[in-house]
N, C-alpha and C. Protein backbone atom coordinates (compact mmCIF):
# COMPACT_ATOMS: atom_id res chain seq x y z
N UNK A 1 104.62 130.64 108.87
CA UNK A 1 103.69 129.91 108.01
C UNK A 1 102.34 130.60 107.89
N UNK A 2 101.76 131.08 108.82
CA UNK A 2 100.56 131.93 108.58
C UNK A 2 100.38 133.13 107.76
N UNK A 3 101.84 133.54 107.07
CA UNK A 3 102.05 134.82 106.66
C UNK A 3 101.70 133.91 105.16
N UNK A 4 101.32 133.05 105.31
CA UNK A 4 102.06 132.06 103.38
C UNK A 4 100.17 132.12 103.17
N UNK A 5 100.26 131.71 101.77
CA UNK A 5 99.15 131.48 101.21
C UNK A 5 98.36 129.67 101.14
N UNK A 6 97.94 129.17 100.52
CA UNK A 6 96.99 127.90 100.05
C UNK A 6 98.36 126.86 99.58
N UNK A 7 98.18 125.55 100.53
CA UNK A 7 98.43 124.55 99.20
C UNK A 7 98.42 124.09 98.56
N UNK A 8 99.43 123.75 97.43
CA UNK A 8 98.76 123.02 96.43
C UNK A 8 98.40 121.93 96.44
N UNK A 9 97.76 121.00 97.67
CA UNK A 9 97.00 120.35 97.57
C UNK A 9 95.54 121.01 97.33
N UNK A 10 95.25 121.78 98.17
CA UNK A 10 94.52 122.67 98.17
C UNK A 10 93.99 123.22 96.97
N UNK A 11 95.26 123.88 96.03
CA UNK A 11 94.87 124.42 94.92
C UNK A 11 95.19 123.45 93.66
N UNK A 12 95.16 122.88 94.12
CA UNK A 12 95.14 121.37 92.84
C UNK A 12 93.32 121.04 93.08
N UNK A 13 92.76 120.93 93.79
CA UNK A 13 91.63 120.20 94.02
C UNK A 13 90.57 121.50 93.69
N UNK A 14 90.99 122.85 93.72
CA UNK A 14 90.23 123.82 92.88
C UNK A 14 90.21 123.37 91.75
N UNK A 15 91.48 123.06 90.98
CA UNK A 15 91.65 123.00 89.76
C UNK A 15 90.35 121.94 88.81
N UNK A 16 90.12 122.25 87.51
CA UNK A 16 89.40 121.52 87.06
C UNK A 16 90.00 120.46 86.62
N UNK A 17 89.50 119.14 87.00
CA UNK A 17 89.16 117.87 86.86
C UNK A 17 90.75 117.45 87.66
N UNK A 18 91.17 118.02 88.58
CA UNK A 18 92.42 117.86 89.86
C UNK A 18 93.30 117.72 89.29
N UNK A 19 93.97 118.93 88.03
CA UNK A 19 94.68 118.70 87.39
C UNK A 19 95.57 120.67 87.00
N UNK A 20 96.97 120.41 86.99
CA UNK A 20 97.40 121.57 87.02
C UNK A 20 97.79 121.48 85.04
N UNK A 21 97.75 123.02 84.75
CA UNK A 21 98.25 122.52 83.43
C UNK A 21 99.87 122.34 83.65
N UNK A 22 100.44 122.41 81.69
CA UNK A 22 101.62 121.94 81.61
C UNK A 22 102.72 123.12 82.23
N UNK A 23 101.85 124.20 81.91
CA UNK A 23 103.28 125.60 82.66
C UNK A 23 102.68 125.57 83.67
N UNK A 24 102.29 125.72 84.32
CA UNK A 24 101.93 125.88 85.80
C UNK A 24 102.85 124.66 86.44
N UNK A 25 102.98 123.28 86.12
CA UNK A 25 103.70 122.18 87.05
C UNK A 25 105.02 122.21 86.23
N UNK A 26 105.31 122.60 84.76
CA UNK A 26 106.75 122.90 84.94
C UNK A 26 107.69 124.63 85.39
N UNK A 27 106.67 125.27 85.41
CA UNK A 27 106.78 126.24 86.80
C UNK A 27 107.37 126.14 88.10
N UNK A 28 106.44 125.38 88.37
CA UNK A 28 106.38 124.58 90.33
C UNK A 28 106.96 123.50 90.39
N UNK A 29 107.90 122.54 89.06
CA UNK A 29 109.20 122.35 89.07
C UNK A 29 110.01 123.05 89.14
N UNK A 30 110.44 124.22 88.10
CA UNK A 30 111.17 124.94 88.24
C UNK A 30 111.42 125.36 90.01
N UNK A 31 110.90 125.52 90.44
CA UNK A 31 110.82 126.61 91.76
C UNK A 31 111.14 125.46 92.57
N UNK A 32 110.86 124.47 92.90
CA UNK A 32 110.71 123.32 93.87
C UNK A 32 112.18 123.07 93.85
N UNK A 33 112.56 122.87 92.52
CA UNK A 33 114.14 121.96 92.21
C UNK A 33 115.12 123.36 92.92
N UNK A 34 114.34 124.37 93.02
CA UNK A 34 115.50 125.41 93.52
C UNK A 34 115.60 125.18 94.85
N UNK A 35 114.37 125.14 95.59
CA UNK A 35 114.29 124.92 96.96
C UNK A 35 114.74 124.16 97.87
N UNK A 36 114.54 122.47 97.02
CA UNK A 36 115.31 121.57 96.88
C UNK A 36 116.70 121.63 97.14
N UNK A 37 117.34 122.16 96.21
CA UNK A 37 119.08 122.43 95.81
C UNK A 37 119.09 123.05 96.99
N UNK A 38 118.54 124.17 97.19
CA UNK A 38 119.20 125.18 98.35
C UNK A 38 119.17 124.24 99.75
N UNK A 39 117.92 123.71 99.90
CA UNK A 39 117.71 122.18 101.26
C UNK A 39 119.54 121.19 101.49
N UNK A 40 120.02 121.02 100.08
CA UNK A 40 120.70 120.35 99.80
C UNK A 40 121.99 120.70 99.94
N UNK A 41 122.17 122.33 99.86
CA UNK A 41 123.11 122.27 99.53
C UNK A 41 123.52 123.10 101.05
N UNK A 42 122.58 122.54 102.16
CA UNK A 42 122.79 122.92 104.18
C UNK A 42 122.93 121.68 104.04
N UNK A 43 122.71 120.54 103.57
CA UNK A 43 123.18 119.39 104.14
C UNK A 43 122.19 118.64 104.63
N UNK A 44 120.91 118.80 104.03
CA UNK A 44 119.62 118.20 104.76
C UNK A 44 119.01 117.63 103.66
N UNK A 45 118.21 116.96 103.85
CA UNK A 45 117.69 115.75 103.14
C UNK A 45 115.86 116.73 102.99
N UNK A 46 115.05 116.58 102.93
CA UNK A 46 113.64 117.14 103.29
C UNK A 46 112.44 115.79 103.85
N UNK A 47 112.61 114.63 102.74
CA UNK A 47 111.86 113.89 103.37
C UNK A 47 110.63 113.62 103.19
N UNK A 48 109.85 114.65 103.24
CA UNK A 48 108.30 114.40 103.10
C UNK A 48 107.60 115.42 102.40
N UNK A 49 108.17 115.33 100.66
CA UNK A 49 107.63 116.22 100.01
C UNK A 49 106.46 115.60 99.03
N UNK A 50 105.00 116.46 99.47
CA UNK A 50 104.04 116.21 99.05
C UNK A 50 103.53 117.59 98.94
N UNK A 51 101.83 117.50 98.25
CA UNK A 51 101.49 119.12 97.91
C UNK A 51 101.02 119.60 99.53
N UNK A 52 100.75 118.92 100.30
CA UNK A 52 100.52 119.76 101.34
C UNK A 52 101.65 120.65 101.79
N UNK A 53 102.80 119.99 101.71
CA UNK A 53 104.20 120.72 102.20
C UNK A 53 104.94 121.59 101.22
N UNK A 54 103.90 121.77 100.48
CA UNK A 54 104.65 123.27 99.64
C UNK A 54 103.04 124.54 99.56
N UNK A 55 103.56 125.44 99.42
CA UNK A 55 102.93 126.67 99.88
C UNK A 55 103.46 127.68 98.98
N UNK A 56 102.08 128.54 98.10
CA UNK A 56 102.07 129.66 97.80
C UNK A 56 102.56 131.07 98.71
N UNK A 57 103.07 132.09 98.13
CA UNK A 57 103.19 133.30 98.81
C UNK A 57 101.67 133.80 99.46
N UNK A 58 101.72 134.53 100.71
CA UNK A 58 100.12 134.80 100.91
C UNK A 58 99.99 136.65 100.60
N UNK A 59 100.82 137.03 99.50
CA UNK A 59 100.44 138.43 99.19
C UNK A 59 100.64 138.76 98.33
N UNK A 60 100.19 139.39 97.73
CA UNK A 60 100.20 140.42 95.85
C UNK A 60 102.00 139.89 95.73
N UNK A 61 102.67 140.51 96.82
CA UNK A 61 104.64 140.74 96.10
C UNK A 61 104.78 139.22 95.84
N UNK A 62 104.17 137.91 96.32
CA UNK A 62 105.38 136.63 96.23
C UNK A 62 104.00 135.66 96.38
N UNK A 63 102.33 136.13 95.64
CA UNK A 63 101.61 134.93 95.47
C UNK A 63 102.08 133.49 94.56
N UNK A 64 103.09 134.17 93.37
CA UNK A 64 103.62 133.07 92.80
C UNK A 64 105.46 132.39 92.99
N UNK A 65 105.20 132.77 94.08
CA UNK A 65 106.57 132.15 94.77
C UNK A 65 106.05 130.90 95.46
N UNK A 66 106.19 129.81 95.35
CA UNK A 66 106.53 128.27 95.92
C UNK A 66 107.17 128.32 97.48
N UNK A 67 106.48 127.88 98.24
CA UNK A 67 107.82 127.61 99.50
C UNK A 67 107.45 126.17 100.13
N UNK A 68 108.56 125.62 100.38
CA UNK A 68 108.88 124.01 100.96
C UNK A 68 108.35 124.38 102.31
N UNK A 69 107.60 123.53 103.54
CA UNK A 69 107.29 123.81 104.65
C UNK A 69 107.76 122.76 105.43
N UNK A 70 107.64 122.17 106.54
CA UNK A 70 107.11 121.41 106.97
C UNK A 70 108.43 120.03 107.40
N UNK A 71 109.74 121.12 108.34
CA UNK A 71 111.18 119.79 108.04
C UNK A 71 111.03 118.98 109.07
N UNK A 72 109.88 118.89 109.43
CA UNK A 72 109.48 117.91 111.00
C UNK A 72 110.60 116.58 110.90
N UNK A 73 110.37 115.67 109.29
CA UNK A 73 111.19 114.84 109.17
C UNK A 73 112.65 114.78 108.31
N UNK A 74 112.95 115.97 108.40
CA UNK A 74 114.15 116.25 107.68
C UNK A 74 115.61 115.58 108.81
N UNK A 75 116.60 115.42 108.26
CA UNK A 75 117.71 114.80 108.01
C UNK A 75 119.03 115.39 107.54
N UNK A 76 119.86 115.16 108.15
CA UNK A 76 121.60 115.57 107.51
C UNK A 76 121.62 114.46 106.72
N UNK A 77 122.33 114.61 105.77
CA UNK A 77 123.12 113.48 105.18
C UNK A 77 124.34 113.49 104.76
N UNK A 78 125.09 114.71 105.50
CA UNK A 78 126.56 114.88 105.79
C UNK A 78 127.21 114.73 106.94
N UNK A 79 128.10 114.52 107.49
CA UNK A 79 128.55 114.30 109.10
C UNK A 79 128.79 115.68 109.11
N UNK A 80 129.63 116.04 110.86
CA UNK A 80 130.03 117.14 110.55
C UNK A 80 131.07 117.50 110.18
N UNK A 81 131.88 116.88 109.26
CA UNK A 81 132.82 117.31 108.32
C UNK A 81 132.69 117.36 107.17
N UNK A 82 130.87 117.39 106.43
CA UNK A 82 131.07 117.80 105.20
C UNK A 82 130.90 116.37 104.57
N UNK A 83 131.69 115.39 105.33
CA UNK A 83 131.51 113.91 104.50
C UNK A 83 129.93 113.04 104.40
N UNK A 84 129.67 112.65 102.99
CA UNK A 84 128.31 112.18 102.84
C UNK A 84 127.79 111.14 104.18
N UNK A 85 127.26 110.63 104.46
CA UNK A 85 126.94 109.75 105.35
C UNK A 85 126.48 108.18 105.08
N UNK A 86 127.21 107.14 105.59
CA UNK A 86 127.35 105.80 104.48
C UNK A 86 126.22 105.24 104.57
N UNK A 87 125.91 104.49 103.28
CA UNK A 87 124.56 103.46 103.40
C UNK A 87 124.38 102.90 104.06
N UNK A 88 122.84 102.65 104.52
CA UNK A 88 122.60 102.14 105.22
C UNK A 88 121.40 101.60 105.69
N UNK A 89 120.87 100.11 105.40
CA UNK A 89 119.30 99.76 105.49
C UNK A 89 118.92 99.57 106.96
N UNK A 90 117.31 99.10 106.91
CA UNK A 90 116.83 98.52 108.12
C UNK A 90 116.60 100.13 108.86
N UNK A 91 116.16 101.23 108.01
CA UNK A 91 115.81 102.58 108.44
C UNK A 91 114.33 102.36 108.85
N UNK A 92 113.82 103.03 109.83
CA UNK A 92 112.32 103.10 109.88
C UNK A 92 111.69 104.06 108.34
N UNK A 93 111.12 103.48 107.86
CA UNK A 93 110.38 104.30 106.82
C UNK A 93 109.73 105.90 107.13
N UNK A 94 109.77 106.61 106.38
CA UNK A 94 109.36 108.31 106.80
C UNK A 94 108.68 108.46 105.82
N UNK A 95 107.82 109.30 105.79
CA UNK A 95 107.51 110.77 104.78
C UNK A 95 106.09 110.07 104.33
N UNK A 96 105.51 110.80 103.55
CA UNK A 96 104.13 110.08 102.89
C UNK A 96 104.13 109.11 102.00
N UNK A 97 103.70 107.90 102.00
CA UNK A 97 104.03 106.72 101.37
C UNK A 97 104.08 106.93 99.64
N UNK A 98 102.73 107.70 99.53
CA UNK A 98 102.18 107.96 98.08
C UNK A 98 103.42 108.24 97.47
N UNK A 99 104.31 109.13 97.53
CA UNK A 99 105.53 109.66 97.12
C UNK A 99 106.74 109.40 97.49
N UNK A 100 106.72 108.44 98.42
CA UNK A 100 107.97 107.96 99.02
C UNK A 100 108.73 106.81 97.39
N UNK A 101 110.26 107.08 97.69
CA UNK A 101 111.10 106.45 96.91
C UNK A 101 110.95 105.00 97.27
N UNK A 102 111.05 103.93 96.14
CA UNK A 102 111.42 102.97 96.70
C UNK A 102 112.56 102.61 96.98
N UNK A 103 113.42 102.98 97.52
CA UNK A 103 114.41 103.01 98.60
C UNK A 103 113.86 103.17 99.67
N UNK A 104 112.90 104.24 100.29
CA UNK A 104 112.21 104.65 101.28
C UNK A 104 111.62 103.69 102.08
N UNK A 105 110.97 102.70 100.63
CA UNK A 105 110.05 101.20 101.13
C UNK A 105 111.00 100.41 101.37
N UNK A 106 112.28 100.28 101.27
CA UNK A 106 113.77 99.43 101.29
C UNK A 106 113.65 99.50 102.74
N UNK A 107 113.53 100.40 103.25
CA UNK A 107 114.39 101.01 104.68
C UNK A 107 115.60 101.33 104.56
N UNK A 108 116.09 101.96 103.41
CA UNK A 108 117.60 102.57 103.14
C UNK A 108 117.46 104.33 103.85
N UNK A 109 118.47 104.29 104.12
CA UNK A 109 118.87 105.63 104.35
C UNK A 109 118.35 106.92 103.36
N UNK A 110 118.07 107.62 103.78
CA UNK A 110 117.42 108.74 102.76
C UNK A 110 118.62 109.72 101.86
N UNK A 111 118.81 110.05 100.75
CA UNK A 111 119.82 110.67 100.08
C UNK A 111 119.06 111.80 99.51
N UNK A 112 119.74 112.63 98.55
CA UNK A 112 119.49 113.63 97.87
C UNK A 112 118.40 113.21 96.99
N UNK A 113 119.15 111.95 96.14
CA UNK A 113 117.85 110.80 95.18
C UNK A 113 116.43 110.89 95.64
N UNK A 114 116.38 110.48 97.21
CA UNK A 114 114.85 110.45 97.39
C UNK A 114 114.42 111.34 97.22
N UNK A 115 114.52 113.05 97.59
CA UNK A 115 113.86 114.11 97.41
C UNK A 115 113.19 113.79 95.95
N UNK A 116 114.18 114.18 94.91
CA UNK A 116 114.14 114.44 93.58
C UNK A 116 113.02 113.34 93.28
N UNK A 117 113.14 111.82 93.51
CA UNK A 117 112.52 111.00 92.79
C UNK A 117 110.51 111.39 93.71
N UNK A 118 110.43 111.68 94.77
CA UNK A 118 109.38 112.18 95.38
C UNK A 118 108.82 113.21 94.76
N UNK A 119 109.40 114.50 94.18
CA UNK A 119 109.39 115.20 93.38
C UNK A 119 108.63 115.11 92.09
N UNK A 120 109.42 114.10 91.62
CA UNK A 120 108.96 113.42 90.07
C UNK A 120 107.59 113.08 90.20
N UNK A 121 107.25 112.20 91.35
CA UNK A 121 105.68 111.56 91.59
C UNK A 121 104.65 112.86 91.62
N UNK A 122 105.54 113.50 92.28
CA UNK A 122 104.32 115.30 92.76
C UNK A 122 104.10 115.71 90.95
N UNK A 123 105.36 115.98 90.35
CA UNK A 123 104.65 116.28 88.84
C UNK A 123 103.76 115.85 88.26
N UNK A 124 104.16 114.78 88.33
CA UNK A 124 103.49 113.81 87.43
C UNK A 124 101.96 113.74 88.13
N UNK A 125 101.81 113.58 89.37
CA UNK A 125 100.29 113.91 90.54
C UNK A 125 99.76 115.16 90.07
N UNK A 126 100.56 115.91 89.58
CA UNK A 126 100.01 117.57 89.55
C UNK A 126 98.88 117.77 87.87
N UNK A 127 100.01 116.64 86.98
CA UNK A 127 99.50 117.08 85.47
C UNK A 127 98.13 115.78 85.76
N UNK A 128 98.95 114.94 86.34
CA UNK A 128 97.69 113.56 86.04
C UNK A 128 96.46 113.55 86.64
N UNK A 129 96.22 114.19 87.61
CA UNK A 129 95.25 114.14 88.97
C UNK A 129 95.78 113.36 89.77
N UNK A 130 96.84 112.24 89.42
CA UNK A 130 96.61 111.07 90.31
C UNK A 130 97.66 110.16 89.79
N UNK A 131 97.98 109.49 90.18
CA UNK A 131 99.46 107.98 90.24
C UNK A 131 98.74 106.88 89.85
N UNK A 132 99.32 105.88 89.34
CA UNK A 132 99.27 104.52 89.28
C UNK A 132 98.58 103.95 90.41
N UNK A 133 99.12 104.36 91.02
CA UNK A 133 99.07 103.38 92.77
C UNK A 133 98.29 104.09 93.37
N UNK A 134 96.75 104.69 92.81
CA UNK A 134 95.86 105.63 93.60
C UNK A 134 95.00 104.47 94.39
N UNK A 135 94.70 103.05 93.53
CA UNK A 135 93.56 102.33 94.05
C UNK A 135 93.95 101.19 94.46
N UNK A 136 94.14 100.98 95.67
CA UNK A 136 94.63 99.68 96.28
C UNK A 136 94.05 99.21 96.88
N UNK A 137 93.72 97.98 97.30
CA UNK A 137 93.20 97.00 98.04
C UNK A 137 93.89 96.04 98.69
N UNK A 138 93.09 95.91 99.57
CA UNK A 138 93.53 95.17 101.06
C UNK A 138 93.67 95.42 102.68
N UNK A 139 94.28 94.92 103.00
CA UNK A 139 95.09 96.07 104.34
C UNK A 139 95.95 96.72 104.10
N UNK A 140 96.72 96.81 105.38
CA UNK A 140 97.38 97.99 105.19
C UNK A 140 99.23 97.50 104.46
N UNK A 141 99.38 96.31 105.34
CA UNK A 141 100.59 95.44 104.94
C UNK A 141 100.22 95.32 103.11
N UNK A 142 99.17 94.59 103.01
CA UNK A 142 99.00 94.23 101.81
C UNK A 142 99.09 95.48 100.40
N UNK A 143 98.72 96.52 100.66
CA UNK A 143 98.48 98.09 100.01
C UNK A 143 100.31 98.75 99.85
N UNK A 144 100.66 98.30 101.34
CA UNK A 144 102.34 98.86 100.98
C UNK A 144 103.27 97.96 100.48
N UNK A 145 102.82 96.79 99.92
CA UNK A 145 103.66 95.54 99.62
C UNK A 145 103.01 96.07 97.85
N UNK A 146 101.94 96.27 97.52
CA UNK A 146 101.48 96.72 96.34
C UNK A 146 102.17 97.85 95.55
N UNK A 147 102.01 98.57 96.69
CA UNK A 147 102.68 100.48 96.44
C UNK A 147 103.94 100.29 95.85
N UNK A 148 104.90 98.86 96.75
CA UNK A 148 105.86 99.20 96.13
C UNK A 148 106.40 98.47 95.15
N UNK A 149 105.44 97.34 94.67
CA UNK A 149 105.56 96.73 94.00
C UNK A 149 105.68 97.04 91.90
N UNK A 150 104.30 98.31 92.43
CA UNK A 150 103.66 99.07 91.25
C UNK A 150 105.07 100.35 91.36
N UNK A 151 105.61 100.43 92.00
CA UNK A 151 106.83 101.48 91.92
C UNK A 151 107.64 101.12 91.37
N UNK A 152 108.03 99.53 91.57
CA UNK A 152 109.05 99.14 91.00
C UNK A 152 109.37 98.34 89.89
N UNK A 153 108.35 98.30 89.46
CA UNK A 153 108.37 97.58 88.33
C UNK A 153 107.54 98.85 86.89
N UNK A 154 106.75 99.29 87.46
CA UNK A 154 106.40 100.66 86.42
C UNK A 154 107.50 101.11 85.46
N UNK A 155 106.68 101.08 84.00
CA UNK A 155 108.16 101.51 83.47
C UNK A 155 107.68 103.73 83.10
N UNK A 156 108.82 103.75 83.55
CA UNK A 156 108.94 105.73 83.14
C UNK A 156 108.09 105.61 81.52
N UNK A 157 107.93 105.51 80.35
CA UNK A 157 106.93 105.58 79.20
C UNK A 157 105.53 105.58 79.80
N UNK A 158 105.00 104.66 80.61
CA UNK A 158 104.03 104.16 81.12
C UNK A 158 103.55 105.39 82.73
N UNK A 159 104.32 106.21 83.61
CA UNK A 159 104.41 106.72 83.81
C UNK A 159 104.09 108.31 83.54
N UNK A 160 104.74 107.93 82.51
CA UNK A 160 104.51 109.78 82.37
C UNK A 160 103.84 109.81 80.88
N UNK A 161 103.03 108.66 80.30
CA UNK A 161 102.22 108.63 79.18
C UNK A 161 101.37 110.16 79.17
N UNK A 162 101.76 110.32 77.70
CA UNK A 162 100.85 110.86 77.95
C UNK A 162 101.26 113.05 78.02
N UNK A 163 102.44 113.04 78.30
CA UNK A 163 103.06 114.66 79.05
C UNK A 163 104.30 115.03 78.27
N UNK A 164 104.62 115.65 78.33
CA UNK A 164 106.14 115.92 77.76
C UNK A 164 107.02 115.19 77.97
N UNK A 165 108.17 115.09 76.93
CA UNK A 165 109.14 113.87 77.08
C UNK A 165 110.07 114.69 78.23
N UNK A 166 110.38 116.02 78.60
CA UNK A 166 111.44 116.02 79.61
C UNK A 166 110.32 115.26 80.94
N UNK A 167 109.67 115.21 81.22
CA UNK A 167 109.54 114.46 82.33
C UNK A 167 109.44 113.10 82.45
N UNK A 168 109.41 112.34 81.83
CA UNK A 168 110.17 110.66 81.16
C UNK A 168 111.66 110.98 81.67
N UNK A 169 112.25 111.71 80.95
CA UNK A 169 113.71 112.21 80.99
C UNK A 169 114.12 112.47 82.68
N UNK A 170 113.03 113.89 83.26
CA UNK A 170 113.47 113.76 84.44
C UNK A 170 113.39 112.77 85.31
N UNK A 171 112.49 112.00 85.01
CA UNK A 171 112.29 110.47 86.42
C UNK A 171 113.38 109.55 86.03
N UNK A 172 113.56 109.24 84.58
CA UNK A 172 114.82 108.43 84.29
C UNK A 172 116.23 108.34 84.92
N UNK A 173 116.44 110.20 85.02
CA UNK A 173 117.67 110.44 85.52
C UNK A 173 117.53 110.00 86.99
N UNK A 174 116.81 110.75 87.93
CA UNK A 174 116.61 110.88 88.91
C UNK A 174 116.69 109.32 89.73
N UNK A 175 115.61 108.07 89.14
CA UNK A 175 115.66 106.97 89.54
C UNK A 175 116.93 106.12 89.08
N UNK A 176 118.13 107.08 88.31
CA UNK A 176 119.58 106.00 87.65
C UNK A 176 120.28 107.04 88.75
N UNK A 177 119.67 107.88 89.79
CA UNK A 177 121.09 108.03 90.67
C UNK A 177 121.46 106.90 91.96
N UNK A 178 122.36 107.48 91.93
CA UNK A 178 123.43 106.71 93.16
C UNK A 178 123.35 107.28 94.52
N UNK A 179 123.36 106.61 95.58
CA UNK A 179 123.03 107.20 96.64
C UNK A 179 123.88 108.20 97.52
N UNK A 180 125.44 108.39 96.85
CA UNK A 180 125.66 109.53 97.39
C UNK A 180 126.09 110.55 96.31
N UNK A 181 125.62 109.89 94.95
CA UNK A 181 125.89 110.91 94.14
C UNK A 181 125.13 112.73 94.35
N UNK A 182 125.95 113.19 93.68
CA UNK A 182 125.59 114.77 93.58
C UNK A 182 124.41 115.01 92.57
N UNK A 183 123.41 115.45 92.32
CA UNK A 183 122.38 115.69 91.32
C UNK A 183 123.30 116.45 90.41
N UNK A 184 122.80 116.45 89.39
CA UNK A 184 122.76 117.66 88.22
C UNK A 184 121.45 118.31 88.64
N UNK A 185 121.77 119.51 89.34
CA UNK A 185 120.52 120.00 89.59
C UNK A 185 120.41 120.88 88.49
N UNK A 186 121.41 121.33 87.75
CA UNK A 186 121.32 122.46 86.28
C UNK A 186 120.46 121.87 85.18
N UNK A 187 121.04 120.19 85.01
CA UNK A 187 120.76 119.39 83.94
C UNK A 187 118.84 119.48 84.26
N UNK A 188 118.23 119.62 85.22
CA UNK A 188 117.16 118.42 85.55
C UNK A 188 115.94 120.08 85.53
N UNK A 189 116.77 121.63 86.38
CA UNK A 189 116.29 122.60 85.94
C UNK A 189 116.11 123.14 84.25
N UNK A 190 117.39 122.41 83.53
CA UNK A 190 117.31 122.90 81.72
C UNK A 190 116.31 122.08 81.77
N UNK A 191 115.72 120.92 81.57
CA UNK A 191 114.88 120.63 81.35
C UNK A 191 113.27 120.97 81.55
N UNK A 192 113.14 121.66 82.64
CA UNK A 192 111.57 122.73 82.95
C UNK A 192 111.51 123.78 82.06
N UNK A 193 113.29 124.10 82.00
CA UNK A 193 113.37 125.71 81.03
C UNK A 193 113.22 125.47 79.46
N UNK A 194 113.37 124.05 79.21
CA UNK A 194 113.25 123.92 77.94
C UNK A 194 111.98 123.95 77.88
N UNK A 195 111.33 122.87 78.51
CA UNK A 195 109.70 122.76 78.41
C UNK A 195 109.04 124.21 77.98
N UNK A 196 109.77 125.03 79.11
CA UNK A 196 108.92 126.50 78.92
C UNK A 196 109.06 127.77 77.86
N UNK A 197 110.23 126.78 77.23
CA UNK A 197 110.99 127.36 75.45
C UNK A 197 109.39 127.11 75.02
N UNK A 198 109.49 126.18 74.95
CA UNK A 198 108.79 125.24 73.82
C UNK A 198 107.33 126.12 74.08
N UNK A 199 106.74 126.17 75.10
CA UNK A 199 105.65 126.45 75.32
C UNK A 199 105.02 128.44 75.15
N UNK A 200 106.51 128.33 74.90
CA UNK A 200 106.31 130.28 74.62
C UNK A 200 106.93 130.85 75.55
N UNK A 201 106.78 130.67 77.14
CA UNK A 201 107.07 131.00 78.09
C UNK A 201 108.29 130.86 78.73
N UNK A 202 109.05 130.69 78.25
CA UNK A 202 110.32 130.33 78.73
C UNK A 202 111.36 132.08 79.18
């Protein structure tokens, strides 16, 4: 880790007015959903993906390479035969609330779903400065009864007002999976690559 560069928490809060543009966060989609897949496809869950836990390259060859850090709370979600691992509530809650799935606030078992839908919040944090659920009041019971209240009832238009329609598209998919379903991780990457058609850069 010391060999790596700044996070993008870090380099979000350089940014002017705490905001990444549109290629730069469908970029650092692109790259994330790979990192992701590859997490996924050892059989581990990640858990607690926020901008502190992803990291720039720290040299000229791989400054714009992305890396996931940080599997303190990572997870199998295969046995050891490969078979998914069955549902299951009444989990202690993990990972950073801000981005946690509401499943997460369920106390359900963590799946592939939660990554991705944690994911979605980081985009959308990256273009917006900031979430729905930045200003809460109360205690602390009262703030996570809010968090997940404003999670679950938020509609994706309202959400991602405002940004490109693949990311409406990507939270849509992501929050209609099933908990031991398989991602379309191709389907959810065409969609960054389209963005970056569109934008010249593709």
């Amino acid at each position: 880790m010391i060999l790596l560069g700044q996070n993008l928490k870090t380099l979000q809060n350089q940014c002017d007015g705490g905001k990444f543009s549109i290629k730069t966060v469908s970029l650092l989609g692109l790259q994330i959903l790979r990192r992701i897949e590859a997490i996924h496809n050892k059989g581990f869950v990640h858990r607690d993906l926020k901008p502190e836990n992803i990291v720039m390259g720290g040299n000229p060859n791989d400054e714009r390479t992305a890396y996931l850090i940080d599997f303190g709370l990572s997870e199998k979600f295969r046995d050891s035969k490969g078979k998914h691992l069955p549902f299951q509530k009444n989990q202690k809650m993990a990972g950073t609330l801000y981005y946690l799935s509401t499943y997460g606030h369920q106390g359900i078992r963590a799946s592939r779903r939660d990554d991705l839908i944690s994911l979605g919040y980081l985009l959308v944090h990256f273009l917006k400065g900031e979430l729905p659920w930045k200003e809460l009041s109360g205690n602390k019971q009262e703030k996570l009864m809010q968090l997940f209240h404003m999670k679950s009832v938020i509609n994706n238009d309202i959400l991602c007002k405002g940004l490109p329609t693949e990311f409406s598209e990507y939270m849509s998919y992501v929050l209609g999976l099933k908990f031991n379903q398989t991602p379309d991780y191709e389907f959810m990457k065409g969609l960054f690559k389209k963005l970056l058609e569109k934008l010249g850069t593709g």
